[in-house]
N, C-alpha and C. Protein backbone atom coordinates (compact mmCIF):
# COMPACT_ATOMS: atom_id res chain seq x y z
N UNK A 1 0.82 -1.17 0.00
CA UNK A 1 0.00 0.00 0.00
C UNK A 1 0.88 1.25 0.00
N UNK A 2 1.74 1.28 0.65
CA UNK A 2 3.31 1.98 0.97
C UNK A 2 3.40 2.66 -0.57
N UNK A 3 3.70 1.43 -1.32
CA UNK A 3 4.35 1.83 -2.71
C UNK A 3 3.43 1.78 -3.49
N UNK A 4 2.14 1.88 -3.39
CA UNK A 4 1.25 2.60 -4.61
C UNK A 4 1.16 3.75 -4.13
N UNK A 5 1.21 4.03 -2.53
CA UNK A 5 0.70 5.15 -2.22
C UNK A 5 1.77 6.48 -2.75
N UNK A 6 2.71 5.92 -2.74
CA UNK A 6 4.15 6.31 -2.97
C UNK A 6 4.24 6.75 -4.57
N UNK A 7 3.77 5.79 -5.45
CA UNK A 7 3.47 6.15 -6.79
C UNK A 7 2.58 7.10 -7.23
N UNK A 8 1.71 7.30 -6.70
CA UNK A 8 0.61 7.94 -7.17
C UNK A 8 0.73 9.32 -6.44
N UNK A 9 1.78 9.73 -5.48
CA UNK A 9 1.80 11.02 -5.75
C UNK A 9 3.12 11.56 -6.04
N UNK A 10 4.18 10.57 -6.53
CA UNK A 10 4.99 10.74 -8.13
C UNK A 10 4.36 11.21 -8.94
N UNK A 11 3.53 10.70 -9.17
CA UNK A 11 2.81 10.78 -11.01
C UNK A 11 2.08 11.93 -10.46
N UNK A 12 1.12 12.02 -9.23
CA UNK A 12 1.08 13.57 -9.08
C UNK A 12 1.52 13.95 -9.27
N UNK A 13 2.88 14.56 -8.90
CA UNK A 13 3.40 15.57 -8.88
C UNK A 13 4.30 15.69 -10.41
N UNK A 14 4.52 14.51 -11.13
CA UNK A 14 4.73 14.60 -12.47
C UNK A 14 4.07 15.54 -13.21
N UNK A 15 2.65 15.21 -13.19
CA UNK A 15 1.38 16.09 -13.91
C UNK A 15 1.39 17.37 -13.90
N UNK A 16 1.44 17.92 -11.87
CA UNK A 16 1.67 19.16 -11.43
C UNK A 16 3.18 19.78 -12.53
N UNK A 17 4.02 18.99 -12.29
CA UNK A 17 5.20 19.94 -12.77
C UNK A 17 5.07 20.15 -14.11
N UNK A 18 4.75 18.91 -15.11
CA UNK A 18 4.49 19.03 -16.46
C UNK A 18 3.36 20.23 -16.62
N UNK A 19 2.57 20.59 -15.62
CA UNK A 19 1.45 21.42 -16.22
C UNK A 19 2.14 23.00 -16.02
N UNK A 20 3.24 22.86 -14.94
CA UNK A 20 3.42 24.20 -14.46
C UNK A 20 4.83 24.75 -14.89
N UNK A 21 5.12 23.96 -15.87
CA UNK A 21 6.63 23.94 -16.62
C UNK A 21 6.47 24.43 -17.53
N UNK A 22 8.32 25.27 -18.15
CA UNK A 22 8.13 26.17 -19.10
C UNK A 22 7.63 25.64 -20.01
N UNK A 23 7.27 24.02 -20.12
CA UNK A 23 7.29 23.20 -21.44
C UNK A 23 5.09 22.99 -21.76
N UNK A 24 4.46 23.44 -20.78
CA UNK A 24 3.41 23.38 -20.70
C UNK A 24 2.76 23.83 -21.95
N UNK A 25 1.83 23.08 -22.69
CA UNK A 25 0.73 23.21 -23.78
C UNK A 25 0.24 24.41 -23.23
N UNK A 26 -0.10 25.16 -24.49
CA UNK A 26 -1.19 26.55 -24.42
C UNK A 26 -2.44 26.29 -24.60
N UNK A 27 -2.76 26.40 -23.64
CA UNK A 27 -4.51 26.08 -23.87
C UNK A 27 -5.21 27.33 -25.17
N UNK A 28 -6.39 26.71 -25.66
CA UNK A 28 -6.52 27.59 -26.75
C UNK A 28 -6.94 29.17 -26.27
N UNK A 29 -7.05 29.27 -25.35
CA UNK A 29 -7.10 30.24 -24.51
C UNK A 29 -5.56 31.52 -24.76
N UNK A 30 -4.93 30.75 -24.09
CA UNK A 30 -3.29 31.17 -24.05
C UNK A 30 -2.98 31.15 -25.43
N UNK A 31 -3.34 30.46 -26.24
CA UNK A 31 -2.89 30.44 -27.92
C UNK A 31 -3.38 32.24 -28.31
N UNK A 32 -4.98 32.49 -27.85
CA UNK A 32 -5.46 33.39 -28.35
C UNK A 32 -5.01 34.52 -27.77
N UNK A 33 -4.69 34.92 -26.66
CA UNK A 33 -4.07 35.88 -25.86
C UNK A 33 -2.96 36.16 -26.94
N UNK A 34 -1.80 35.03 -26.81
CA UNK A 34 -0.55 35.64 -27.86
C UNK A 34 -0.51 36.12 -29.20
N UNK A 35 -1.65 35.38 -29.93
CA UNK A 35 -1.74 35.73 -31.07
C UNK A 35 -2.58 37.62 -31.17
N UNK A 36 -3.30 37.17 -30.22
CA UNK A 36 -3.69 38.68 -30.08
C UNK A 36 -2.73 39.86 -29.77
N UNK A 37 -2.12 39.47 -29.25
CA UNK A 37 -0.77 40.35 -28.41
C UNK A 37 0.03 40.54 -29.43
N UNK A 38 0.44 39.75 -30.82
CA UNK A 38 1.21 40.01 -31.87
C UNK A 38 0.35 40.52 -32.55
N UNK A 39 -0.85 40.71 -33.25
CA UNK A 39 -1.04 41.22 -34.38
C UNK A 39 -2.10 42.62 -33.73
N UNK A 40 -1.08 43.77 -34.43
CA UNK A 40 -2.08 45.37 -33.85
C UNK A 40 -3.18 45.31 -34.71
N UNK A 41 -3.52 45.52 -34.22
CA UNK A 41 -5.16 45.75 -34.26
C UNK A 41 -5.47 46.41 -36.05
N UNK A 42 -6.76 46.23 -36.62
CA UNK A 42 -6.91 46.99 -38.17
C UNK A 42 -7.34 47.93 -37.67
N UNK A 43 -6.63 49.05 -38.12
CA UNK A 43 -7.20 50.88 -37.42
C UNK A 43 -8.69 51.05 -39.25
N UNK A 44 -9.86 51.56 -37.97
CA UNK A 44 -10.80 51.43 -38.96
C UNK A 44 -10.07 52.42 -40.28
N UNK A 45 -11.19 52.72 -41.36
CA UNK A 45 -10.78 53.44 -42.48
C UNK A 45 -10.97 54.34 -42.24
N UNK A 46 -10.30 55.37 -42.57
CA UNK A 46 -10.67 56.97 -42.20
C UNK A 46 -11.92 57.50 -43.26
N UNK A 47 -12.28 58.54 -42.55
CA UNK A 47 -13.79 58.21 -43.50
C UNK A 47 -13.20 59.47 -44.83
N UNK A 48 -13.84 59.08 -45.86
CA UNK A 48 -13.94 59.57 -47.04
C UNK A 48 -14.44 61.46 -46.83
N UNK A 49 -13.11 62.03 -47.63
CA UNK A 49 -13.22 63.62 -47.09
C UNK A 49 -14.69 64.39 -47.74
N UNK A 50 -15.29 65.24 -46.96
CA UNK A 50 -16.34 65.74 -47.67
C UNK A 50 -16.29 66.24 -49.07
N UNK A 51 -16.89 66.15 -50.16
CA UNK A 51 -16.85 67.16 -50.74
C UNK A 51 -17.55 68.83 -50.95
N UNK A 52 -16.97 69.15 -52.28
CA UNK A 52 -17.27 70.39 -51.87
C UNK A 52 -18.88 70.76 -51.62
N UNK A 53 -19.44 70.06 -52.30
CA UNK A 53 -21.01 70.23 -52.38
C UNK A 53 -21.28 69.48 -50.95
N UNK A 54 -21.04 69.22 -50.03
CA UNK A 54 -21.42 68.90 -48.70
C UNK A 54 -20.76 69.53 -47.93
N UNK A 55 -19.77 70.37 -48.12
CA UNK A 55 -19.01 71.43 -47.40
C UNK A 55 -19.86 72.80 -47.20
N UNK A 56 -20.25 72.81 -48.66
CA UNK A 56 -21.67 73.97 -49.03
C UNK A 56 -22.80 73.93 -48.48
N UNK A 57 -23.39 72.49 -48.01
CA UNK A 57 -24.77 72.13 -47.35
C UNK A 57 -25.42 71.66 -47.62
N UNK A 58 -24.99 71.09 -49.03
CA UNK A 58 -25.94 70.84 -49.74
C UNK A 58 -26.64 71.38 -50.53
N UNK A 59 -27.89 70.28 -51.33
CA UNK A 59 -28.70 71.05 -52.23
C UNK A 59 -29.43 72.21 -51.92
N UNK A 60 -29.99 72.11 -50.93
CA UNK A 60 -30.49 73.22 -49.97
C UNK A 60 -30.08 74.43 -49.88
N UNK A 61 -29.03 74.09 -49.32
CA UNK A 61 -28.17 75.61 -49.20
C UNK A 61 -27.59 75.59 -50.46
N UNK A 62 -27.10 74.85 -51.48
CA UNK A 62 -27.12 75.46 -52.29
C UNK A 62 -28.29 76.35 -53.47
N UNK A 63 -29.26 76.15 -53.16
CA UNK A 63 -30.44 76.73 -53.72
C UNK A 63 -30.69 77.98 -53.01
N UNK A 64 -30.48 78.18 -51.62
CA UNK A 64 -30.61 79.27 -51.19
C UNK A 64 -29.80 80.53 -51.86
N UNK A 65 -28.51 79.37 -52.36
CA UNK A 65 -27.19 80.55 -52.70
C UNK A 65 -27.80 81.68 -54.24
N UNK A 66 -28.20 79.86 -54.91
CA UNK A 66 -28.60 80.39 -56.31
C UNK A 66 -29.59 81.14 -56.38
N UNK A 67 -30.73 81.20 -55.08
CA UNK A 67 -31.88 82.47 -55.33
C UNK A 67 -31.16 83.64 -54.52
N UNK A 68 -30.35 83.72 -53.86
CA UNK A 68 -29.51 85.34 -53.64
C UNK A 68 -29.06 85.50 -54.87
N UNK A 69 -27.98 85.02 -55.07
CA UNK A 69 -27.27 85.10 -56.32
C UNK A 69 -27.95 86.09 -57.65
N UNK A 70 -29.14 85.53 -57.60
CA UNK A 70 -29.78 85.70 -59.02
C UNK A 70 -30.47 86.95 -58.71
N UNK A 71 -31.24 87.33 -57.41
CA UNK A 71 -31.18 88.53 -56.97
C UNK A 71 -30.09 89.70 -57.10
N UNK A 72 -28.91 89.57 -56.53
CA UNK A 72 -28.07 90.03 -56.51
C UNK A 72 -28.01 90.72 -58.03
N UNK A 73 -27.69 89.22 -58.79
CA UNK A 73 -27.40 89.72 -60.17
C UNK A 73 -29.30 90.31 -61.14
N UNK A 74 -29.88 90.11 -60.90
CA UNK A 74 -30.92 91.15 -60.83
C UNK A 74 -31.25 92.53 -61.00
N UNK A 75 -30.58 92.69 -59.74
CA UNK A 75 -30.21 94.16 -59.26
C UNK A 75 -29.48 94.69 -59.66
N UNK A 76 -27.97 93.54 -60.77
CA UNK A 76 -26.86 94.81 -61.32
C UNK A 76 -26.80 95.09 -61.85
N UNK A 77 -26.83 96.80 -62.25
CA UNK A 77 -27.11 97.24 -63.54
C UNK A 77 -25.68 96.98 -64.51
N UNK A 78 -24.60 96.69 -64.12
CA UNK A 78 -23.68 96.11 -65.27
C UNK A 78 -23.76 94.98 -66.19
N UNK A 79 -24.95 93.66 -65.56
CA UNK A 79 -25.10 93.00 -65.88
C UNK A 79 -26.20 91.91 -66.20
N UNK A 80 -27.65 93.09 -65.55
CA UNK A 80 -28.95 92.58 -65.68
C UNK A 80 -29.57 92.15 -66.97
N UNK A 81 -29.16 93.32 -67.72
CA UNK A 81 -29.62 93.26 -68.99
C UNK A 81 -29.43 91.68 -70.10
N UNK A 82 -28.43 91.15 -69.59
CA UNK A 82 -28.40 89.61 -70.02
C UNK A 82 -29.56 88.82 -69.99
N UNK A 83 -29.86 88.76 -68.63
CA UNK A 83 -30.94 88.22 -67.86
C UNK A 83 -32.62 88.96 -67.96
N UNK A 84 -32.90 89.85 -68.79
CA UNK A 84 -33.33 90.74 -68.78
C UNK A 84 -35.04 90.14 -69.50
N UNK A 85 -34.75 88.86 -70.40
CA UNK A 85 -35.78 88.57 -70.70
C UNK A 85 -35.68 86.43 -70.36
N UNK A 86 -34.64 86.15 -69.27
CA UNK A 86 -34.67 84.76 -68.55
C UNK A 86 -35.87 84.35 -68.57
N UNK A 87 -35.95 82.62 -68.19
CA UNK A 87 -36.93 82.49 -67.29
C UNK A 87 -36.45 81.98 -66.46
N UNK A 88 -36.92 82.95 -65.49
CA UNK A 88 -35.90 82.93 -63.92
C UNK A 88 -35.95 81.53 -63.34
N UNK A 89 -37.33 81.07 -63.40
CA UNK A 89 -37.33 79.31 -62.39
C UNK A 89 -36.22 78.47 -63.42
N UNK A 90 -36.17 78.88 -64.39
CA UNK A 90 -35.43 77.39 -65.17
C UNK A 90 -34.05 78.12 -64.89
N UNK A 91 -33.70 78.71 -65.14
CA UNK A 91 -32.40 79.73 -64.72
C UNK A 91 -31.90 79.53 -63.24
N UNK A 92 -32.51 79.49 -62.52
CA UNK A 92 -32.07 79.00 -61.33
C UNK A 92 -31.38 77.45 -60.76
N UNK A 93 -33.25 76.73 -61.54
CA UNK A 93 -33.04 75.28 -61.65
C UNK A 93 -31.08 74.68 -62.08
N UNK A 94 -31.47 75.57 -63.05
CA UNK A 94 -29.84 74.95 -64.26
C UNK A 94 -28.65 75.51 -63.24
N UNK A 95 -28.88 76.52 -62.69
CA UNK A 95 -27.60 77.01 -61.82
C UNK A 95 -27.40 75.96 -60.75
N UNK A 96 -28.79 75.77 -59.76
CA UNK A 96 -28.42 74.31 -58.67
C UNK A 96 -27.94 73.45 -59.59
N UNK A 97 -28.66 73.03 -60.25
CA UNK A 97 -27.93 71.52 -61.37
C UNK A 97 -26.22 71.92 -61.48
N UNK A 98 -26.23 73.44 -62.12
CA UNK A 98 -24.43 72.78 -63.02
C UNK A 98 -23.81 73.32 -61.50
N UNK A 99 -24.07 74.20 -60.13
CA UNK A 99 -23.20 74.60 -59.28
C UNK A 99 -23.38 72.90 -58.37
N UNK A 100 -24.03 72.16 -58.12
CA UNK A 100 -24.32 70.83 -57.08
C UNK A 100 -23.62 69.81 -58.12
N UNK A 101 -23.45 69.71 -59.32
CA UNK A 101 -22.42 68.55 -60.09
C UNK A 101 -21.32 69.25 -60.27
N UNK A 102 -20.79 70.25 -60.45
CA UNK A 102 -19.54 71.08 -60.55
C UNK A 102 -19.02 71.15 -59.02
N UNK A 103 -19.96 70.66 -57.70
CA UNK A 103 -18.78 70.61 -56.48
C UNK A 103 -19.15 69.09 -56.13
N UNK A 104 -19.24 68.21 -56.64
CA UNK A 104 -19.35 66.44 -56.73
C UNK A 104 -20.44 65.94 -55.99
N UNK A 105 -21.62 66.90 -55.71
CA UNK A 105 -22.90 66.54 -55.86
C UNK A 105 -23.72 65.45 -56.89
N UNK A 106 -24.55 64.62 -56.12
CA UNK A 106 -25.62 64.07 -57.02
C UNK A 106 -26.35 64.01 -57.91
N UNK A 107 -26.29 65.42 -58.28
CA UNK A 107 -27.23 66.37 -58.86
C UNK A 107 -26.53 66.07 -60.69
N UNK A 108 -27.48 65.83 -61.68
CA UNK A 108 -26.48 65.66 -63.01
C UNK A 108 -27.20 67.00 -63.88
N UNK A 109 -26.43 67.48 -64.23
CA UNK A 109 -26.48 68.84 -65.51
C UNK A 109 -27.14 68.74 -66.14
N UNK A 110 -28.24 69.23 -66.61
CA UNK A 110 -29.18 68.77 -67.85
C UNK A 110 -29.48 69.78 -68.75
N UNK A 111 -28.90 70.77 -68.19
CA UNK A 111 -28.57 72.34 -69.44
C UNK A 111 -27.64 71.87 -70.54
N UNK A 112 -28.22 73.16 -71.29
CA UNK A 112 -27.46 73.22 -72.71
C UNK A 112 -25.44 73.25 -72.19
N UNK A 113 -24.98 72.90 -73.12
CA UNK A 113 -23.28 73.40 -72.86
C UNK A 113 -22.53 75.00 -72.82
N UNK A 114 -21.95 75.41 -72.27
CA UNK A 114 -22.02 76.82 -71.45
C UNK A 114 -22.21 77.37 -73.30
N UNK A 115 -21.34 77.06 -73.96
CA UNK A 115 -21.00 77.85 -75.77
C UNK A 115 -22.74 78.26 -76.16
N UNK A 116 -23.19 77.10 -75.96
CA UNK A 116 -24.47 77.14 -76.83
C UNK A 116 -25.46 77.84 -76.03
N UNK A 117 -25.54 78.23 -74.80
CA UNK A 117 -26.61 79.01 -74.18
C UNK A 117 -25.73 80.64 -73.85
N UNK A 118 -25.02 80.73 -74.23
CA UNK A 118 -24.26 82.10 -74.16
C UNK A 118 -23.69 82.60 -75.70
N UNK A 119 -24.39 81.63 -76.43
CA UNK A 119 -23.92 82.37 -77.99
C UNK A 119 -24.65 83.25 -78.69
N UNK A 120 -23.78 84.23 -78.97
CA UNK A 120 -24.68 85.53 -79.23
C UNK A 120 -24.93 86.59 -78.36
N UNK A 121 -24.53 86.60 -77.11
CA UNK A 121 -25.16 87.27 -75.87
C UNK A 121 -23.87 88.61 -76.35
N UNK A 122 -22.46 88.35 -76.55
CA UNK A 122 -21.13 89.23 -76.39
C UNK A 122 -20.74 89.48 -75.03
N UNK A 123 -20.80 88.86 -74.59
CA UNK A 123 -20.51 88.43 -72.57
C UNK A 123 -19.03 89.01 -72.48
N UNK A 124 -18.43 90.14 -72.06
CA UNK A 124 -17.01 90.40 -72.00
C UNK A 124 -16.40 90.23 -70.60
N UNK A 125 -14.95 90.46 -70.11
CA UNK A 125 -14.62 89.60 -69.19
C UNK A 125 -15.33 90.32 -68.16
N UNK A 126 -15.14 92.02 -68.35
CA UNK A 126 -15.53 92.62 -67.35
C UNK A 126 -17.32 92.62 -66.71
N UNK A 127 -17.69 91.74 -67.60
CA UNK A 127 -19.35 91.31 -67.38
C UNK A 127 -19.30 89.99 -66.72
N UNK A 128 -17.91 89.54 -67.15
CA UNK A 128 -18.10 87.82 -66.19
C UNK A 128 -17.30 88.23 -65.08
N UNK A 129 -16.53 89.06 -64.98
CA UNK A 129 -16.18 89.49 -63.29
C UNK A 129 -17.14 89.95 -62.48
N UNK A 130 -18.25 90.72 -62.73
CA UNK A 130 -19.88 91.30 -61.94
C UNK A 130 -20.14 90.14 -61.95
N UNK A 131 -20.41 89.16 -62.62
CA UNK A 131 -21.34 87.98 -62.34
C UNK A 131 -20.67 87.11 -61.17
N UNK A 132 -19.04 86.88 -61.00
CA UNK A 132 -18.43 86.53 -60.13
C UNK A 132 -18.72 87.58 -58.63
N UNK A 133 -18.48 88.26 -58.64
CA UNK A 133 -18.43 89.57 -57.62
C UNK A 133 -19.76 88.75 -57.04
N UNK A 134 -21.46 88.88 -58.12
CA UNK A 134 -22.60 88.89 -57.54
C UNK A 134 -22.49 87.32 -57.01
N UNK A 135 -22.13 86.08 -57.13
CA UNK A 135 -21.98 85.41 -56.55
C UNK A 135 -21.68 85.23 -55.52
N UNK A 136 -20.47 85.80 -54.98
CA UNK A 136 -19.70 85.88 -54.23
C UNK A 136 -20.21 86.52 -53.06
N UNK A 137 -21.08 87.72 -53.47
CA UNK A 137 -21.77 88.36 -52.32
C UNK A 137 -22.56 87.85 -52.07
N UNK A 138 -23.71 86.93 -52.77
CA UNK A 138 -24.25 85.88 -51.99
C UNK A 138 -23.68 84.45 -51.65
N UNK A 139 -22.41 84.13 -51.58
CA UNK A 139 -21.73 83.29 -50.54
C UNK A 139 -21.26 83.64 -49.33
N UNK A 140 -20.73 85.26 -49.61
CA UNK A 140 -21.09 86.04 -48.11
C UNK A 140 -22.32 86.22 -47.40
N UNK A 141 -23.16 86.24 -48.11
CA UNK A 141 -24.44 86.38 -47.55
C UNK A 141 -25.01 85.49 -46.46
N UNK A 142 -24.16 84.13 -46.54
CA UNK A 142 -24.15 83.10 -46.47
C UNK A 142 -22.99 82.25 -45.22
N UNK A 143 -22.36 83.32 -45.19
CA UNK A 143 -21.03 83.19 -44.68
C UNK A 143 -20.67 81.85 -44.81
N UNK A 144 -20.55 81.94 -45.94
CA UNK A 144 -19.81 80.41 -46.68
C UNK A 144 -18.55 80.68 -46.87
N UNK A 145 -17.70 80.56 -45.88
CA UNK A 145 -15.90 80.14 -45.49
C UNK A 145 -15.02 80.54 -47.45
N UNK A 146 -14.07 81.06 -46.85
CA UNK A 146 -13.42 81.84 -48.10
C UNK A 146 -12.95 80.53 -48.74
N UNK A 147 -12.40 79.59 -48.03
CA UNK A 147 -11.35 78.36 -48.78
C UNK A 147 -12.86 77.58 -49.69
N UNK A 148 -14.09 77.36 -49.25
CA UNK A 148 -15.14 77.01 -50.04
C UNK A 148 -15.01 77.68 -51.07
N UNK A 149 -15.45 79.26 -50.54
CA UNK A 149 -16.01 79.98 -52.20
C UNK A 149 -14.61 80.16 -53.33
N UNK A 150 -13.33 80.13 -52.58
CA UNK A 150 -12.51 79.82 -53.99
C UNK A 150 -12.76 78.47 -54.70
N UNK A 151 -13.17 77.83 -54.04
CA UNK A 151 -12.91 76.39 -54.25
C UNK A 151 -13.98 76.13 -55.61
N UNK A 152 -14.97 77.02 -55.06
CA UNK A 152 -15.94 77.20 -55.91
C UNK A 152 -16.43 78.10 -57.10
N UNK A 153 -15.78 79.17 -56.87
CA UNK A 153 -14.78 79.98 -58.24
C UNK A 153 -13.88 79.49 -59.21
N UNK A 154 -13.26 78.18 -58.61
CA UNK A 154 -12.30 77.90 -59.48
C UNK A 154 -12.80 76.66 -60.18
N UNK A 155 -14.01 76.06 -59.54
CA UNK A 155 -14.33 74.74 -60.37
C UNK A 155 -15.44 75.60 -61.52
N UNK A 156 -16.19 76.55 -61.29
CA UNK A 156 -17.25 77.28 -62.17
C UNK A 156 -16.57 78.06 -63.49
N UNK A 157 -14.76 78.50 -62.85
CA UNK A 157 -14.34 79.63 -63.32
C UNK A 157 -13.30 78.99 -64.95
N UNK A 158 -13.78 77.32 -64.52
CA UNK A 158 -13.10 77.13 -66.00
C UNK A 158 -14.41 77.15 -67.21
N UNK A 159 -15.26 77.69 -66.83
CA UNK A 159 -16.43 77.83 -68.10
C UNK A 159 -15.96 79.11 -68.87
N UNK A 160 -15.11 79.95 -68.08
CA UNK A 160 -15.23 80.87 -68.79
C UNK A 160 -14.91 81.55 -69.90
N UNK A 161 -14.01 80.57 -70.69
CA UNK A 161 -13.78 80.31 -71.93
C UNK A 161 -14.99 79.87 -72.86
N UNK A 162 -15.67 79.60 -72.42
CA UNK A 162 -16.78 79.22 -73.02
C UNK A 162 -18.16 79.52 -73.08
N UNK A 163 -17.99 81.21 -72.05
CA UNK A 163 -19.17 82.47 -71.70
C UNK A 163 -18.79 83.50 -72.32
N UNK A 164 -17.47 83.74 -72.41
CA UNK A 164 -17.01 85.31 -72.59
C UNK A 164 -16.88 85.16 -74.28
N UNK A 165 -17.38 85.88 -74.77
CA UNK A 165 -16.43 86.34 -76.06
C UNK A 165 -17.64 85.78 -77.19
N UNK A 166 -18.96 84.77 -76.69
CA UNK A 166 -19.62 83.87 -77.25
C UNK A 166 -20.77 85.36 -78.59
């Protein structure tokens, strides 16, 4: 009885040491800890930068801009006379359309091409600088941030090869 009793807490203590030795199995537990501990983490995606037409407010606010705007230019006598026999709702319409797809808005263009609705008019630069100016004062109007309204001068301001001179 001596020497089983004697054996059996050998092999105890075999078990004990094998379990508590540097040589001990990782339970899947301990597997997952390390593997976790080596690989950093996926940093989410940074989100996709606004554009300019959501910097602006949107369609919304951009419609607000285009009925100042058209006021504005309305009112100027350097440059009313263009506009002088419009029709103001479709004139507006076409301005949200080409200003909400010209800052990467949803919105798709469905006006004529700038040549063909400004041909014939004799639009000179100093008539497309008032029309800039009257914009502009209704983006102030608006206090729509200066780095916007260049932003937005300069995507409108390559038509103008294709307003002036028509």
């Amino acid at each position: 009885m001596k020497l089983r009793a004697l054996f059996l807490s050998v092999c105890t203590l075999a078990i004990v040491f094998t379990l508590t030795s540097c040589g001990k199995k990782d339970t899947a537990g301990d597997m997952m800890k390390k593997d976790t501990a080596m690989v950093a983490p996926t940093p989410a995606p940074a989100p996709a930068p606004k554009t300019l037409y959501e910097r602006l407010g949107g369609g919304g606010a951009i419609k607000l801009v285009v009925d100042t705007f058209v006021t504005h230019v309305a009112g100027d006598k350097r440059i009313n006379k263009f506009f002088a026999h419009a029709n103001v709702p479709h004139l507006k319409q076409m301005l949200v359309e080409q200003i909400s797809a010209a800052t990467g808005g949803p919105v798709k263009y469905t006006g004529k091409d700038m040549k063909t609705a400004h041909h014939g008019m004799k639009i000179g630069d100093k008539d497309f600088g008032a029309l800039v100016e009257d914009l502009q004062k209704a983006l102030n109007d608006y206090k729509v941030p200066e780095p916007e309204q260049k932003e937005l001068i300069g995507a409108l301001g390559g038509m103008k090869g294709d307003i002036v001179g028509q």
